[in-house]
C-alpha atoms as a PDB file:
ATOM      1  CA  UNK A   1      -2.791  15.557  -5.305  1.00  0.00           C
ATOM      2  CA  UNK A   2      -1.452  16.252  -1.693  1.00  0.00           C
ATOM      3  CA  UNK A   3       0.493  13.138   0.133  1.00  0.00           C
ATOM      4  CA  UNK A   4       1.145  13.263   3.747  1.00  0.00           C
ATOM      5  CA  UNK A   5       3.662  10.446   4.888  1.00  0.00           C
ATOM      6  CA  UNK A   6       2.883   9.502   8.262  1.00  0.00           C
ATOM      7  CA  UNK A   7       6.166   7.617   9.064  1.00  0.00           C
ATOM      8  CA  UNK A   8       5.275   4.513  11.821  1.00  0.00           C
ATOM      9  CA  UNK A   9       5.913   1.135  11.371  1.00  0.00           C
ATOM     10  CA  UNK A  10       5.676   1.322   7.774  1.00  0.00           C
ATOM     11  CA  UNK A  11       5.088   4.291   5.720  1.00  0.00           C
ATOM     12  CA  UNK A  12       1.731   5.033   5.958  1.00  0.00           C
ATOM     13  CA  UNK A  13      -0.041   7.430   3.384  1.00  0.00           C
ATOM     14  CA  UNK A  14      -2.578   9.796   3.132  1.00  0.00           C
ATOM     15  CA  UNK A  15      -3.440  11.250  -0.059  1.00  0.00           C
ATOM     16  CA  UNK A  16      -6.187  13.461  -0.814  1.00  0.00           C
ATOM     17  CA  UNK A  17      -7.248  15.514  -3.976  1.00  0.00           C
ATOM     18  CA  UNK A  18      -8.615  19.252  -4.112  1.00  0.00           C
ATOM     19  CA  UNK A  19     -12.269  18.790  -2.715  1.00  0.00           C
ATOM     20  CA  UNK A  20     -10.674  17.280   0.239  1.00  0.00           C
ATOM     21  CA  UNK A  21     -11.555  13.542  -0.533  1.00  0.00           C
ATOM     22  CA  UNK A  22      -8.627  11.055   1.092  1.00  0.00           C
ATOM     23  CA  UNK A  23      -7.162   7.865   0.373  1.00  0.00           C
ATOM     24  CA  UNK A  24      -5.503   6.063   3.385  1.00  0.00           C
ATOM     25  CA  UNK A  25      -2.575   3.386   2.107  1.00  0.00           C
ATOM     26  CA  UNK A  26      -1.090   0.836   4.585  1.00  0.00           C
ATOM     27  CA  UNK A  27      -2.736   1.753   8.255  1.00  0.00           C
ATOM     28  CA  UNK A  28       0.044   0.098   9.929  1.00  0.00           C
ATOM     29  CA  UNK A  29      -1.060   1.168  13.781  1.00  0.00           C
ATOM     30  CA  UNK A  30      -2.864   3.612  15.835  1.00  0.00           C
ATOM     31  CA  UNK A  31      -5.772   3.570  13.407  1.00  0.00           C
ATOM     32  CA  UNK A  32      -8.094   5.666  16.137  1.00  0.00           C
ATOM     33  CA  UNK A  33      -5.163   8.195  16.148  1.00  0.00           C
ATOM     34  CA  UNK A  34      -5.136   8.758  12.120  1.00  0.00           C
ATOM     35  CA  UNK A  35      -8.580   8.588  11.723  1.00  0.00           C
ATOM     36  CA  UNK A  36      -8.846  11.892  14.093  1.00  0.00           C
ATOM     37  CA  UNK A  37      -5.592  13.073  12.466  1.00  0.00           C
ATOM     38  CA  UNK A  38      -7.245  13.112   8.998  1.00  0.00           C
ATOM     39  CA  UNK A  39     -11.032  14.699  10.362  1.00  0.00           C
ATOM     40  CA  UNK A  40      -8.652  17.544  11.868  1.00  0.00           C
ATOM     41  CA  UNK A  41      -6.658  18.355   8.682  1.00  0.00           C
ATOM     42  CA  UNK A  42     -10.902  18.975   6.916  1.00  0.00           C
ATOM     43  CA  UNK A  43     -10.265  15.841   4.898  1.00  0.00           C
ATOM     44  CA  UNK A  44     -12.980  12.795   4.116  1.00  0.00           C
ATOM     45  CA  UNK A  45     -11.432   9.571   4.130  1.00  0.00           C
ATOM     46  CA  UNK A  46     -13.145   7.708   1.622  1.00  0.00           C
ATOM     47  CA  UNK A  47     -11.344   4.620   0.906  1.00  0.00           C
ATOM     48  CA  UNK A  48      -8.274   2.565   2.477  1.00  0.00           C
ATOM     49  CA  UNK A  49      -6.151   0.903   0.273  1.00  0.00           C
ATOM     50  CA  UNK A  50      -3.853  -1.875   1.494  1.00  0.00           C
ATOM     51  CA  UNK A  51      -0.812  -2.739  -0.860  1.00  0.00           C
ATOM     52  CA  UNK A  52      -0.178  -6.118   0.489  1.00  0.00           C
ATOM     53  CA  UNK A  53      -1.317  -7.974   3.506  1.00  0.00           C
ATOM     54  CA  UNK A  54       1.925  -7.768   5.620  1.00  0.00           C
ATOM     55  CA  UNK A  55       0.755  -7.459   9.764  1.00  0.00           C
ATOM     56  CA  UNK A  56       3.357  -4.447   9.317  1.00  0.00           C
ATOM     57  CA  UNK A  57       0.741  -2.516   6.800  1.00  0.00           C
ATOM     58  CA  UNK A  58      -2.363  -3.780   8.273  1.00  0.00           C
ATOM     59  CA  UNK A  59      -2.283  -3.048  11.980  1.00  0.00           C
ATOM     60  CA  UNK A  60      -3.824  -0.288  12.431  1.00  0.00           C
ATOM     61  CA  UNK A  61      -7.495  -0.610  10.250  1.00  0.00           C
ATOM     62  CA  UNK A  62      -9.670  -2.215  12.638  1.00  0.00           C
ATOM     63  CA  UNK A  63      -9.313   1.112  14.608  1.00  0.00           C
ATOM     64  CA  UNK A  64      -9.567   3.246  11.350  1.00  0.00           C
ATOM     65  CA  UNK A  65     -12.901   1.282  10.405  1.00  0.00           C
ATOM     66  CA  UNK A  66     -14.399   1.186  13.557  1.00  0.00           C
ATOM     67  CA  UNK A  67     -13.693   4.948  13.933  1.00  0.00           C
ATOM     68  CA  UNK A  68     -15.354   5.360  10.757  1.00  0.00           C
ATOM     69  CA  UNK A  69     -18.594   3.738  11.550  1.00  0.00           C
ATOM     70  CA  UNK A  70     -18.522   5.941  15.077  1.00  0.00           C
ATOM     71  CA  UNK A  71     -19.089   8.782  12.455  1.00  0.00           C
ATOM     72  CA  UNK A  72     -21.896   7.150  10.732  1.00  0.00           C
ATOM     73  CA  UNK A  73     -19.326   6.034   7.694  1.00  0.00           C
ATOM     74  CA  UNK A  74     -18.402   2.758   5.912  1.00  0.00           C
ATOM     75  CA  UNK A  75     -14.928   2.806   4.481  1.00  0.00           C
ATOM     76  CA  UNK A  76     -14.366   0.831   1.481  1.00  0.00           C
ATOM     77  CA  UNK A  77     -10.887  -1.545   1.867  1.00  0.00           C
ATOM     78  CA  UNK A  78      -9.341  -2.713  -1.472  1.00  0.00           C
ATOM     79  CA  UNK A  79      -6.500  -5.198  -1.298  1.00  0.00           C
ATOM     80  CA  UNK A  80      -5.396  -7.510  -4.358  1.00  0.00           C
ATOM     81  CA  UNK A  81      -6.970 -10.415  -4.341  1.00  0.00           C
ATOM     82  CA  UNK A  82      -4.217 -12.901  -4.057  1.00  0.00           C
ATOM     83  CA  UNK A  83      -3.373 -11.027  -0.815  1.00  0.00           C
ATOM     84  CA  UNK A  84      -6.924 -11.297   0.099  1.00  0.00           C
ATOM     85  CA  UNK A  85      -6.599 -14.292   2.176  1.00  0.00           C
ATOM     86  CA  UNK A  86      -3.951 -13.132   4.307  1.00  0.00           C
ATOM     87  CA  UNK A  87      -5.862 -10.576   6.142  1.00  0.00           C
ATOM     88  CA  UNK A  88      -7.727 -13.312   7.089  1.00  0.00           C
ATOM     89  CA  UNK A  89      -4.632 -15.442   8.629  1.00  0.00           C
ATOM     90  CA  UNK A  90      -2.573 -14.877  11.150  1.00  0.00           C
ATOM     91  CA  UNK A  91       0.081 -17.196   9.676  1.00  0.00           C
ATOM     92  CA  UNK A  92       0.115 -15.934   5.518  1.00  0.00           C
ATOM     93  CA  UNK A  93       0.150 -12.278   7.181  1.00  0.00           C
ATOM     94  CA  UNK A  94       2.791 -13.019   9.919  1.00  0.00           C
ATOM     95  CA  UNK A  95       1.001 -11.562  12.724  1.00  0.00           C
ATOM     96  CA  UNK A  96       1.835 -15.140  14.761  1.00  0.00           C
ATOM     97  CA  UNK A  97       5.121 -16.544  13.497  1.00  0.00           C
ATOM     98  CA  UNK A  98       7.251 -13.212  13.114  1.00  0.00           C
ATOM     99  CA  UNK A  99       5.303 -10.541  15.431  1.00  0.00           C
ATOM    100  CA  UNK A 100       3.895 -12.415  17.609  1.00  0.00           C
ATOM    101  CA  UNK A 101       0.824 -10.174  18.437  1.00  0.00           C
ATOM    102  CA  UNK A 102      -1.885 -11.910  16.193  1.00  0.00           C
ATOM    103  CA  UNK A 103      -4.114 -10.018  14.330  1.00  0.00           C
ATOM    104  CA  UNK A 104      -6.533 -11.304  11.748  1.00  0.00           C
ATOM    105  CA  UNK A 105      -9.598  -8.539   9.641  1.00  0.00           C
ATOM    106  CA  UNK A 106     -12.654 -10.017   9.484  1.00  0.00           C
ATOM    107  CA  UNK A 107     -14.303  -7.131   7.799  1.00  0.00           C
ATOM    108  CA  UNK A 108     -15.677  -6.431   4.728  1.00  0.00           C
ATOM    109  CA  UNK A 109     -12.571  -6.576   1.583  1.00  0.00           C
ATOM    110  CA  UNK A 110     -12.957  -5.455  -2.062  1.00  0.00           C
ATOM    111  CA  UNK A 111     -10.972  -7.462  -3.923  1.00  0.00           C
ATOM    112  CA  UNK A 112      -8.842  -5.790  -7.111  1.00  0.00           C
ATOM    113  CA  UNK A 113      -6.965  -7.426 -10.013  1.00  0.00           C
ATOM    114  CA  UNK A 114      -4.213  -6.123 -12.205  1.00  0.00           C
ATOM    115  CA  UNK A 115      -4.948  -3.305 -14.438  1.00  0.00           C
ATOM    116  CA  UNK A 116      -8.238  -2.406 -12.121  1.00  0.00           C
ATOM    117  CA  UNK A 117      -8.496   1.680 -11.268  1.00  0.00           C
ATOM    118  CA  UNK A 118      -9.782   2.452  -7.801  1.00  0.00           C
ATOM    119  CA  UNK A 119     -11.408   5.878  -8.691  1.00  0.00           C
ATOM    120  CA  UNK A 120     -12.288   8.151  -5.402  1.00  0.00           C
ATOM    121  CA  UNK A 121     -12.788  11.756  -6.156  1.00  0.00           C
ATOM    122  CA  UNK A 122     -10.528  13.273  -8.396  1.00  0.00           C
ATOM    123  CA  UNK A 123      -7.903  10.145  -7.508  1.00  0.00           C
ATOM    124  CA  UNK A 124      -7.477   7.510  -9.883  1.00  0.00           C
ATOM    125  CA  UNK A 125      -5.060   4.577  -8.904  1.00  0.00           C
ATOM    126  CA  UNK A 126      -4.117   2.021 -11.859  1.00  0.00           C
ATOM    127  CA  UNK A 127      -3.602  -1.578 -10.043  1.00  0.00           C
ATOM    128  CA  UNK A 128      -0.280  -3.086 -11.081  1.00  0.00           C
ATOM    129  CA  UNK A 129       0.263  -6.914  -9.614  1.00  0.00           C
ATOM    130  CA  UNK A 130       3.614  -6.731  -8.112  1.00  0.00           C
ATOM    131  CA  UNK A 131       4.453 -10.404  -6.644  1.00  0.00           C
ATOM    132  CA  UNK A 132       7.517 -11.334  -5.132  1.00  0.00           C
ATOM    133  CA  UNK A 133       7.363 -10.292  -1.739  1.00  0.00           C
ATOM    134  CA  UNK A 134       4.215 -11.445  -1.693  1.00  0.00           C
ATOM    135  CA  UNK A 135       1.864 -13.159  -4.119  1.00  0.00           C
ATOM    136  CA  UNK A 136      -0.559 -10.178  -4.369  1.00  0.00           C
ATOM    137  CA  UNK A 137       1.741  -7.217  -3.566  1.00  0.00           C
ATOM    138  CA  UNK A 138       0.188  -4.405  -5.591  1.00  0.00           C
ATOM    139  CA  UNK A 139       1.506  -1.265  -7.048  1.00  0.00           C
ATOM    140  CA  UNK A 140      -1.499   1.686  -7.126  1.00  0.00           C
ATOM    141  CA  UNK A 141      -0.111   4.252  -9.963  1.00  0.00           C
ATOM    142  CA  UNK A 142      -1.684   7.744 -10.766  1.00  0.00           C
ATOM    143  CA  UNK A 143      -0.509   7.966 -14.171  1.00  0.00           C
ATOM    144  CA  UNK A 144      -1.615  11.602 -14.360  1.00  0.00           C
ATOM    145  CA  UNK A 145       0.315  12.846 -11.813  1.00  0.00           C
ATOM    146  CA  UNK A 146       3.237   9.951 -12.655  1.00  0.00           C
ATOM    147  CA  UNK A 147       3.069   8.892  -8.743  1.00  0.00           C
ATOM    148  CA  UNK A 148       3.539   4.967  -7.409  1.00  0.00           C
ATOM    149  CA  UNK A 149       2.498   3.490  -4.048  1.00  0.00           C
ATOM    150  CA  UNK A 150       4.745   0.610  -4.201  1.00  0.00           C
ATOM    151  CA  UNK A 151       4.209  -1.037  -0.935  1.00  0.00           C
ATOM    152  CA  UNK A 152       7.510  -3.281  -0.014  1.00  0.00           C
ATOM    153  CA  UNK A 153       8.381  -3.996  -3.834  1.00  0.00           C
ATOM    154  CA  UNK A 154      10.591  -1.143  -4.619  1.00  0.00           C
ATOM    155  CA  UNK A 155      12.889   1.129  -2.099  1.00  0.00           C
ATOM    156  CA  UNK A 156      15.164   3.139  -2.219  1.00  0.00           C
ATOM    157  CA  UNK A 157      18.756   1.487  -3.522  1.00  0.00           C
ATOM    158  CA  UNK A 158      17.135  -1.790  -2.341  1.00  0.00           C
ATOM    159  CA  UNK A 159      14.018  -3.967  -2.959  1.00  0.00           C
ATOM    160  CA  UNK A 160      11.199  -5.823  -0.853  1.00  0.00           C
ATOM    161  CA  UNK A 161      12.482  -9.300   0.813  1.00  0.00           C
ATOM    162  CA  UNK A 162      11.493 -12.144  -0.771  1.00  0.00           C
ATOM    163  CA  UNK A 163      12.488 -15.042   1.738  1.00  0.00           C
ATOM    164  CA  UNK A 164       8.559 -14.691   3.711  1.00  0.00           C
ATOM    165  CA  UNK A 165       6.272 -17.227   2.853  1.00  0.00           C
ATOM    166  CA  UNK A 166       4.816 -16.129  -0.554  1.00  0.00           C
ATOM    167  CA  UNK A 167       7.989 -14.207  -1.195  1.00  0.00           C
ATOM    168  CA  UNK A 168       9.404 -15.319  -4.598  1.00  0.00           C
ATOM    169  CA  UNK A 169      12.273 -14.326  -6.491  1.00  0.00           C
ATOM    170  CA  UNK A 170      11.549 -14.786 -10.020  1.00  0.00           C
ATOM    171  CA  UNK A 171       7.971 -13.243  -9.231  1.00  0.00           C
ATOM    172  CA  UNK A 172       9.922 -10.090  -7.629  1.00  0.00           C
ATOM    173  CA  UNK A 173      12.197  -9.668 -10.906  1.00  0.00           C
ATOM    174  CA  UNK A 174       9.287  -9.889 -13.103  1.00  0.00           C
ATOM    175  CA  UNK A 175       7.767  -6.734 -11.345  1.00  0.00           C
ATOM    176  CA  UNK A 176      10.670  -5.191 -11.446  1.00  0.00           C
ATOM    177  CA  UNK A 177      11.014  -5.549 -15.057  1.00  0.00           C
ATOM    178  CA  UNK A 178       7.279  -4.215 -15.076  1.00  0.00           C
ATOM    179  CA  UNK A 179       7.760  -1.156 -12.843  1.00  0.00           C
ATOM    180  CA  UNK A 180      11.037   0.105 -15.173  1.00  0.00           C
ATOM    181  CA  UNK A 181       8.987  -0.101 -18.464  1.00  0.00           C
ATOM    182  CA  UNK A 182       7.321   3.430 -16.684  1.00  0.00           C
ATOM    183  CA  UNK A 183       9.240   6.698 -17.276  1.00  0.00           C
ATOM    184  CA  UNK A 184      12.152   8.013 -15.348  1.00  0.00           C
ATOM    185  CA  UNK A 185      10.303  10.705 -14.111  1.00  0.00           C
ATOM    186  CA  UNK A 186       7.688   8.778 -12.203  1.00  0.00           C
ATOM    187  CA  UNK A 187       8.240   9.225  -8.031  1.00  0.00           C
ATOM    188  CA  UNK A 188       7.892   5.976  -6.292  1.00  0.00           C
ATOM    189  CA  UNK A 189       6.596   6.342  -2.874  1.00  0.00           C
ATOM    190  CA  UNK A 190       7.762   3.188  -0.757  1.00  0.00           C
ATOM    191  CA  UNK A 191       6.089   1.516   2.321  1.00  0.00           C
ATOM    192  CA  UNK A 192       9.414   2.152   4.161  1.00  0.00           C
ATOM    193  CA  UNK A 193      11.888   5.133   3.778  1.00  0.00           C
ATOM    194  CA  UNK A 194      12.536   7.917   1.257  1.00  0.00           C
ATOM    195  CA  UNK A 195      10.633   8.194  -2.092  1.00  0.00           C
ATOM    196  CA  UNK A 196      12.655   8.140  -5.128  1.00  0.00           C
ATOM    197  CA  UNK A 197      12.338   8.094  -8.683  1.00  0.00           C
ATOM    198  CA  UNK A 198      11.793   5.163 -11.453  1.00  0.00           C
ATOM    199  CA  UNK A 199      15.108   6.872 -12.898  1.00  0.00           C
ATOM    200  CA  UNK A 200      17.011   6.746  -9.839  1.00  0.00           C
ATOM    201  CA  UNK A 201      16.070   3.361  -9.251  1.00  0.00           C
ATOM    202  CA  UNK A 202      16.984   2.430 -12.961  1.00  0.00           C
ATOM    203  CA  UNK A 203      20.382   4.040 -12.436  1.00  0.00           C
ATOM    204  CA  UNK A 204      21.417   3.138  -9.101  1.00  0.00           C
ATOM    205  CA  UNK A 205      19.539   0.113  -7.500  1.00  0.00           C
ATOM    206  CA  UNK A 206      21.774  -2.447  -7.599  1.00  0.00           C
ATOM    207  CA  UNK A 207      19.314  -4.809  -7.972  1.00  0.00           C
ATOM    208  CA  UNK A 208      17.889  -3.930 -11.066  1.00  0.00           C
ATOM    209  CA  UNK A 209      20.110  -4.211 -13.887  1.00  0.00           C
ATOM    210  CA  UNK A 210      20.455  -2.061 -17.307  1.00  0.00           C
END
């Protein structure tokens, strides 16, 4: 598995397997600009997976689909389905009230639930609900390669806010609890800053205890 880290708005991942088929997580902006950035590096994007419907992770996808279907292609998006319905709103995805640049998808979703696997190639992503900063956050884990797209539910030393509308609390410590049952050696890969490690996390994080 090879991960690029294109670091925008969010962290915004593209991870593709030995017979060059991609995976695009979060397309947070310039979607025209990594669409041509992937065809250049010989990769074939063949799926974009959003890890919650934050207008901070979902920016940029009109202009990766609509590239796409320039090229004769129709890219699959998968997106939890309890975050489903904010990528339809303007108000659950904060596009209005916080950015103020509204921005609603009206394409085409395929909607996951926990312990799904979005197979593409040789790339196999395990669906792990994740509420708390929002209701269908979603953690997408390769357990063969021990690797976590965690969206905005685990950081570095910190954790995903939780006062948004859908944000929750209780929800957030739940998948917390969830995401240290994995082993230590598992590398989390976060929707903003550094990755890190489910042991590092489990050691240091100050907001996960023992």
């Amino acid at each position: 598995m090879n991960i690029k880290c294109l670091p925008l708005s969010c962290n915004c991942y593209i991870v593709s397997d030995c017979d060059g088929n991609a995976v695009l997580f979060d397309p947070c902006e310039r979607g025209e600009e990594i669409y041509a950035y992937i065809k250049e590096q010989g990769l074939n994007l063949s799926a974009v997976i959003i890890t919650h419907a934050h207008f901070d992770h979902i920016y940029g996808l009109d202009g990766i689909v609509n590239s796409a279907k320039d090229d004769g292609k129709e890219i699959p998006v998968y997106i939890h389905t309890a975050d489903a319905p904010a990528m339809r709103s303007r108000e659950k995805n904060l596009s209005s009230p916080l950015f103020r640049t509204p921005y609603e998808y009206t394409g085409i979703l395929n909607e996951l639930s926990d312990g799904d696997v979005v197979a593409i190639g040789n790339l196999n992503f395990r669906v792990m609900l994740a509420s708390g900063h929002t209701v269908g956050s979603a953690c997408y884990i390769n357990d063969e390669e021990k690797i976590i797209f965690a969206g905005d539910v685990l950081f570095e030393g910190s954790i995903g806010r939780t006062d948004f509308p859908g944000g929750d609390m209780g929800k957030m410590r739940e998948s917390l609890t969830k995401l240290m049952e994995l082993d230590d050696s598992f590398r989390v890969y976060s929707g903003h800053g550094e990755s890190t490690t489910i042991g590092d996390e489990r050691n240091w994080n100050p907001y996960i205890g023992g």
